[in-house]
Protein backbone atom coordinates (compact mmCIF):
# COMPACT_ATOMS: atom_id res chain seq x y z
CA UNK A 1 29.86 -69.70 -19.32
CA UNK A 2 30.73 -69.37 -22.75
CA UNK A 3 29.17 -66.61 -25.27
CA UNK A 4 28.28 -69.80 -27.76
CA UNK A 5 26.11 -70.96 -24.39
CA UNK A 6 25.00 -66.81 -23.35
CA UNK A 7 23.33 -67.34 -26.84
CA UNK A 8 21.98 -70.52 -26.57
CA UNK A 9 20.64 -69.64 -22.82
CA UNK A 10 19.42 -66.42 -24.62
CA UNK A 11 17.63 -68.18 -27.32
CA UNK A 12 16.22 -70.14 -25.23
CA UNK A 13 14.64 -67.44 -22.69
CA UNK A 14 13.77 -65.38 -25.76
CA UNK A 15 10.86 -68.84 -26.43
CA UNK A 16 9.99 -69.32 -23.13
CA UNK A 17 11.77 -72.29 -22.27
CA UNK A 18 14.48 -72.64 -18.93
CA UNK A 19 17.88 -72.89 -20.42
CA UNK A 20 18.44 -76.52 -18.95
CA UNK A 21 22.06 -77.80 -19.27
CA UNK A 22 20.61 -80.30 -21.90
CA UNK A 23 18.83 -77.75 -23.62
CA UNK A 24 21.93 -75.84 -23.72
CA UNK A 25 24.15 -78.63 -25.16
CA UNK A 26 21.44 -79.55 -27.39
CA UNK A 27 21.58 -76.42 -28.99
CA UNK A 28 24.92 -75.56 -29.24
CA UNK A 29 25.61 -79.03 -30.62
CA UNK A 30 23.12 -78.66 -33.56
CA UNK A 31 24.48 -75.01 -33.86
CA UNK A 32 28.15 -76.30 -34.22
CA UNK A 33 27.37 -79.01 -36.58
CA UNK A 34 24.82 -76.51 -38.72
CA UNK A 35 23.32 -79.66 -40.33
CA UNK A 36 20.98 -82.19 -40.15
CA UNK A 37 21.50 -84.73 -37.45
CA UNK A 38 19.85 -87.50 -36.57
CA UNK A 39 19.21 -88.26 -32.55
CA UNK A 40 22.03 -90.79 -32.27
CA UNK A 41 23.80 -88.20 -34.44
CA UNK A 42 23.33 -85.70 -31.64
CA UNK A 43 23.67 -88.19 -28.94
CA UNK A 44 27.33 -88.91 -30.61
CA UNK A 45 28.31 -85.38 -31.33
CA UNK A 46 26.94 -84.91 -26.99
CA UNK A 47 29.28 -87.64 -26.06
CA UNK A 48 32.48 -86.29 -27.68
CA UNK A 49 31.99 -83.14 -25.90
CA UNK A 50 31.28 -84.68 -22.38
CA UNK A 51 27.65 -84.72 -22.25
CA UNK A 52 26.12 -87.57 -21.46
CA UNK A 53 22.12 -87.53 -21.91
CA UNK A 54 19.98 -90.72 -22.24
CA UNK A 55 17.76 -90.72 -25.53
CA UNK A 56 14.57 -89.89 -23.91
CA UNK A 57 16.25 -86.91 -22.63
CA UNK A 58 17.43 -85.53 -25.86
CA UNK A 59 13.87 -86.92 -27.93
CA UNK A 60 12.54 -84.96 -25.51
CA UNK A 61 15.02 -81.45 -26.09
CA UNK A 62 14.46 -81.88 -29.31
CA UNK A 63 10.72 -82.27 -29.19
CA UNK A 64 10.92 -78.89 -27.04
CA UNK A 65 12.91 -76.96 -29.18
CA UNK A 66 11.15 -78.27 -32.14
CA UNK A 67 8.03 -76.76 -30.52
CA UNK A 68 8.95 -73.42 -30.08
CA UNK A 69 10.77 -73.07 -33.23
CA UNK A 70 14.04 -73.38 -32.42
CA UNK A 71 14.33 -76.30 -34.38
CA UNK A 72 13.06 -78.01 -37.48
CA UNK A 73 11.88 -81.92 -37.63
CA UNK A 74 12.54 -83.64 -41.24
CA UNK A 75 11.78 -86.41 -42.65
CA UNK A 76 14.27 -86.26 -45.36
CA UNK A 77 14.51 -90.29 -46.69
CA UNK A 78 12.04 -92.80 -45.66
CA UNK A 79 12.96 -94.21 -41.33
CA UNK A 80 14.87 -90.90 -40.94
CA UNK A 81 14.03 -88.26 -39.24
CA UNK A 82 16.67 -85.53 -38.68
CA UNK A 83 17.14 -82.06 -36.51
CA UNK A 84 18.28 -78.37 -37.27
CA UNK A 85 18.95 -75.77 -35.80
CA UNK A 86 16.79 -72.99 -37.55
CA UNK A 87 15.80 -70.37 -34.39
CA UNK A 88 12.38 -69.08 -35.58
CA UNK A 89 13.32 -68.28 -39.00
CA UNK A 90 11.92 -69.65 -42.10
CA UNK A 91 13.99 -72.26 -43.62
CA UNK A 92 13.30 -74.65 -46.43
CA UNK A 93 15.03 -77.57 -48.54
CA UNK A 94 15.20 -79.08 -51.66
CA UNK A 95 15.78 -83.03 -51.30
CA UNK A 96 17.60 -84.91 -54.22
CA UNK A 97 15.22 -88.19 -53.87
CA UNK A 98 18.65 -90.08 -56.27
CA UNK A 99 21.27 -88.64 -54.55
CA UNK A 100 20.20 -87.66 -51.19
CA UNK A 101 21.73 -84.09 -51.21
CA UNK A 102 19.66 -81.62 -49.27
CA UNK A 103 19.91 -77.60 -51.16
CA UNK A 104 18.71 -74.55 -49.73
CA UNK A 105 15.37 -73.57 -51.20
CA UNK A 106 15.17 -69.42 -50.75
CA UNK A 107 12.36 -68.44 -48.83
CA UNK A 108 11.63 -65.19 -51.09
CA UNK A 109 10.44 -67.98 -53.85
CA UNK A 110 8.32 -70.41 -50.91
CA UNK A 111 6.56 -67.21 -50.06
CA UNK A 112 5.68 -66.04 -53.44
CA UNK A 113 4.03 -69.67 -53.79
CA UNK A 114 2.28 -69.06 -50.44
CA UNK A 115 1.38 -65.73 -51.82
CA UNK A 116 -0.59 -67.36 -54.83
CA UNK A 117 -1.89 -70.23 -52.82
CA UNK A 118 -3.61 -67.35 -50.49
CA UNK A 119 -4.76 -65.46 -53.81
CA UNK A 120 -6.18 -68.13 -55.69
CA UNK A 121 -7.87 -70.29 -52.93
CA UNK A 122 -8.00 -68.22 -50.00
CA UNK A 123 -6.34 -70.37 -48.03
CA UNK A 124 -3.60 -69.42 -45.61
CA UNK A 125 -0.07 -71.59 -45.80
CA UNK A 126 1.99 -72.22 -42.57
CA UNK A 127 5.55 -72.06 -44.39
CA UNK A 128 8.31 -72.02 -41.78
CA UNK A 129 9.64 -75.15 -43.50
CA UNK A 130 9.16 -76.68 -46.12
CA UNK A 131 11.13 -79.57 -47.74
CA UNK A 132 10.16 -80.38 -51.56
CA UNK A 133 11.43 -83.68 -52.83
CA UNK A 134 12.65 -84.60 -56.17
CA UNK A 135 15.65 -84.95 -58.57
CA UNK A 136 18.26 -82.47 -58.65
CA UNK A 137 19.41 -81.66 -62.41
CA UNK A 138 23.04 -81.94 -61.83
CA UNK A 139 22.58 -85.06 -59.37
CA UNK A 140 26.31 -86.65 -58.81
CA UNK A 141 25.01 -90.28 -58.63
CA UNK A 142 23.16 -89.16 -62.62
CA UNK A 143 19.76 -88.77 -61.15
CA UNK A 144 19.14 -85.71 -63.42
């Protein structure tokens, strides 16, 4: 077994989850492409390495991993919903709503906002990810 897999078997004993040999691919897939994929995306990307899982079988992977925190559901444009590998850390995005380009959003900033959200209405924020939408200033199709 490769180390790429020892980690993915690793991370996936570390959640509580049996490191199943679609669990594994799943993983090491979204960790090889480090973006967002769609489920035929990651059906695709499966294929080209050998793996051949039905799409109940990955919805289901994902849905697991996406439980646990191993992996981060978005809905980044109306109809799609996309994957990422994220392995329990915080990670957030800033959507261009013209241009479609996703941007890291730093987490230091998300949690001074949760920060003042707690302080002013005493209300505790769940912000492992967060995705704000809008229009980037130096959008490439003009947006901004």
């Amino acid at each position: 077994m490769s180390e790429f897999n020892d980690s993915a078997a690793d991370a996936l004993r570390g959640s509580g989850l049996r490191a199943t040999t679609a669990r594994r691919a799943v993983i090491d897939v979204l960790r090889t492409m480090r973006k967002h994929m769609t489920v035929s995306e990651v059906i695709g990307a499966l294929a080209v390495t050998g793996a051949k899982f039905d799409k109940s079988t990955v919805y289901r992977v994902l849905s697991d991993l996406g439980g646990v925190g191993l992996v981060a559901e978005s809905r980044l444009s109306p109809g799609d919903t996309v994957f990422e590998w994220i392995s329990q850390s915080n990670h957030h995005h800033l959507q261009c709503t013209s241009c479609g380009r996703t941007l890291p959003l730093d987490d230091e900033l998300v949690q001074g906002f949760v920060a003042k959200v707690h302080d002013r209405h005493g209300f505790h924020v769940n912000a492992t990810h967060l995705v704000l939408s809008g229009i980037e200033h130096d959008c490439p199709s003009g947006g901004g």
